[in-house]
Structures are given as C-alpha cells and as structure tokens.
C-alpha atoms as a PDB file:
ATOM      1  CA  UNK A   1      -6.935   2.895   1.038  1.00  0.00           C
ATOM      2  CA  UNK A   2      -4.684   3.317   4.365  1.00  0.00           C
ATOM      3  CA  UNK A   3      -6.524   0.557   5.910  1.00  0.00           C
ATOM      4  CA  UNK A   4      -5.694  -1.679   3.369  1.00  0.00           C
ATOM      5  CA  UNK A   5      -2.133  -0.993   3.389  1.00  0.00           C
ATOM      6  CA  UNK A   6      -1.955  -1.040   7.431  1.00  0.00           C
ATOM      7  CA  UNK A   7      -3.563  -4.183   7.126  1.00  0.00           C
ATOM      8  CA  UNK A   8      -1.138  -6.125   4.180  1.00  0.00           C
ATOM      9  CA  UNK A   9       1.612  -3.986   4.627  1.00  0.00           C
ATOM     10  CA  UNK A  10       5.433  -5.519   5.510  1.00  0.00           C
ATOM     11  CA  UNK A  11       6.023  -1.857   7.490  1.00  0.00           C
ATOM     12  CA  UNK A  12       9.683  -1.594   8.889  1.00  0.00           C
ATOM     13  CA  UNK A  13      11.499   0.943  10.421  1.00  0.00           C
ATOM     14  CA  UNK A  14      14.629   2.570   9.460  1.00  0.00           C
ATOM     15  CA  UNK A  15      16.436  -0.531  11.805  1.00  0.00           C
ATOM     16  CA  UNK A  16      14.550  -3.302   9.999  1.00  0.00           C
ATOM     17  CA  UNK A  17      12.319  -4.022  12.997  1.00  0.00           C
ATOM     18  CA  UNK A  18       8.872  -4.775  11.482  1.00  0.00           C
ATOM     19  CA  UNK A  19       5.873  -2.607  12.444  1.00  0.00           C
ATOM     20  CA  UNK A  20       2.866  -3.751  14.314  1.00  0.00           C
ATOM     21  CA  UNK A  21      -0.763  -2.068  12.757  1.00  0.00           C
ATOM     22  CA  UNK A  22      -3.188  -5.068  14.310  1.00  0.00           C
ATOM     23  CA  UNK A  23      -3.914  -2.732  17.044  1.00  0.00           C
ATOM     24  CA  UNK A  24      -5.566  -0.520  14.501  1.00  0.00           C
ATOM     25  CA  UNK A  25      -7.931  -3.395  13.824  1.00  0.00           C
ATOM     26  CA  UNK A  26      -8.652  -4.355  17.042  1.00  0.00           C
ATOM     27  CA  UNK A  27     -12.475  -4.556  17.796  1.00  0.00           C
ATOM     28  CA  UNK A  28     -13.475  -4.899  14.107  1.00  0.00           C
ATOM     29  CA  UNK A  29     -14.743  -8.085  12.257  1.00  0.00           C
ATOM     30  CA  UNK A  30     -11.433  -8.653  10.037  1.00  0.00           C
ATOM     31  CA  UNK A  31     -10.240  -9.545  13.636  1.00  0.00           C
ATOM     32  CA  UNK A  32     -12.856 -12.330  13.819  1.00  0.00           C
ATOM     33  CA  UNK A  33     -12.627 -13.601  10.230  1.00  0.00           C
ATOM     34  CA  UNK A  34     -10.326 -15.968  10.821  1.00  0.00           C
ATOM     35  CA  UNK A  35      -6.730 -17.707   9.822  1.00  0.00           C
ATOM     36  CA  UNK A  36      -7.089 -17.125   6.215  1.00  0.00           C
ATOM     37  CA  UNK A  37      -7.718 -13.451   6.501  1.00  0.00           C
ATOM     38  CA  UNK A  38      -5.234 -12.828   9.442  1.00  0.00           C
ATOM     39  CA  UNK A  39      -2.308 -14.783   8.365  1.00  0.00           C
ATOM     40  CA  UNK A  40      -2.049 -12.369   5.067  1.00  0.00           C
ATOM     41  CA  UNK A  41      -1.819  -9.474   7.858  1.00  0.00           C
ATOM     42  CA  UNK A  42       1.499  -7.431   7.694  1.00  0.00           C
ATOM     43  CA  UNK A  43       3.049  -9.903   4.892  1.00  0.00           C
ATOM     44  CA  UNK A  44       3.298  -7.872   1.369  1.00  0.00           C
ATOM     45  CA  UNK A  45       5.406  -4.538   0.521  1.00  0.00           C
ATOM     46  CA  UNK A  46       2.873  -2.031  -0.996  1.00  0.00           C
ATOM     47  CA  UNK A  47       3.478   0.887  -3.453  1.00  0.00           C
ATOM     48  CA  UNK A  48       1.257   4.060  -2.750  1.00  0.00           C
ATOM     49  CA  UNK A  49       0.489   6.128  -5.765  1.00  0.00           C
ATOM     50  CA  UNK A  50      -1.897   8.683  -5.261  1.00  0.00           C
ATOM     51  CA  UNK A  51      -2.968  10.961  -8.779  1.00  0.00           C
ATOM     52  CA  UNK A  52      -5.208  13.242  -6.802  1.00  0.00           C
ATOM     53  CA  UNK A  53      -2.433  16.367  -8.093  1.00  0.00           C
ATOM     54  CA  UNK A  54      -2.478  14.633 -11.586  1.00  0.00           C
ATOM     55  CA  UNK A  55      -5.200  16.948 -13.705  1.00  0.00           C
ATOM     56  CA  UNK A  56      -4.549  16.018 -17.174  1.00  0.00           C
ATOM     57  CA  UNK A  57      -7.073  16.402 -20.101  1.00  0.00           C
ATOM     58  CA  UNK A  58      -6.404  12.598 -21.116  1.00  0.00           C
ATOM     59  CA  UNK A  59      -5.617   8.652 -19.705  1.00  0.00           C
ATOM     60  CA  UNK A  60      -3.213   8.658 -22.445  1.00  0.00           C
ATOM     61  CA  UNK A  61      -1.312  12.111 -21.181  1.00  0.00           C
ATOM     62  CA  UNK A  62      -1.499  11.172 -17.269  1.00  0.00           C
ATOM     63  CA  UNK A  63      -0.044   7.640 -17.873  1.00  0.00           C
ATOM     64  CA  UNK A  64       3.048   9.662 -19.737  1.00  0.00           C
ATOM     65  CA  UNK A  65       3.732  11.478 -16.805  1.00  0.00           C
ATOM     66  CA  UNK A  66       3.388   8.461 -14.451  1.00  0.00           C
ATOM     67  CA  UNK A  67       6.286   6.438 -16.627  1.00  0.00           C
ATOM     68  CA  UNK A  68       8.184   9.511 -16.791  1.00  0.00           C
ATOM     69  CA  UNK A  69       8.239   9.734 -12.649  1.00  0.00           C
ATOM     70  CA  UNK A  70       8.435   6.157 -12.217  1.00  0.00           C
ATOM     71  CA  UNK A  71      11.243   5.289 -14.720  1.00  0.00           C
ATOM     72  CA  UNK A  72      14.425   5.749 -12.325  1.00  0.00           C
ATOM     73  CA  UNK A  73      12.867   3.350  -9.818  1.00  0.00           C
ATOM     74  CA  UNK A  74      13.016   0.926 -12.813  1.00  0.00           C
ATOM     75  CA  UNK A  75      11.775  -0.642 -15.920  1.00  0.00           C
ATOM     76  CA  UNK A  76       7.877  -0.304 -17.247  1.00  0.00           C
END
C-alpha cells in the first residue's frame, strides 16, 4: 500500500512545499509506462486507514468503531 500512496500522493511539508517520491520509482517499469500513468504521479491527497489493531468479532461492530473515530473529522 505505501507504494501506492508515494506514487498518487499530493505529499507537502509543514511549509507547503510539495514532496518529491519519483526517485523511489526510479528504475522500475511505472517509470516507462508512459504519460498517462506518470502525469497522475504526486496529484491526489490520500487517507491511510490501517485496521490491522481492529479485532472485532463482526463487519457490523468494526465499522461502529470506524464512524465513531472518524466522526470529528466530519460527516459519514
């Protein structure tokens, strides 16, 4: 999953100066696939949720949860 967001992530820093990742990518065939591919590169904000710590007995229970630490950062 971290490539994937190093790859289509808008990364800034604290001073609003984007982040470059391409040199992560460097030497691999995403590098060679051309405009399409490339020009999506660094363009989109991405949200990271990770449920590895989420052990609940049910979908139903483990989405509760989620909405309940999601809520403040707005609407669901």
């Amino acid at each position: 999953m971290s490539m994937l967001q190093y790859f289509i992530e808008d990364d800034r820093d604290w001073e609003g100066n984007k982040k470059d990742w391409s040199y992560l990518f460097q030497g691999l065939r995403i590098m060679d696939a051309g405009k399409q591919y490339l020009d999506h590169m660094g363009q989109y904000p991405v949200i990271y949720l990770s449920f590895k710590d989420s052990k609940r007995n049910s979908f139903q229970r483990s989405y509760e949860e989620c909405v309940v630490h999601c809520k403040p950062c707005g609407n669901l």
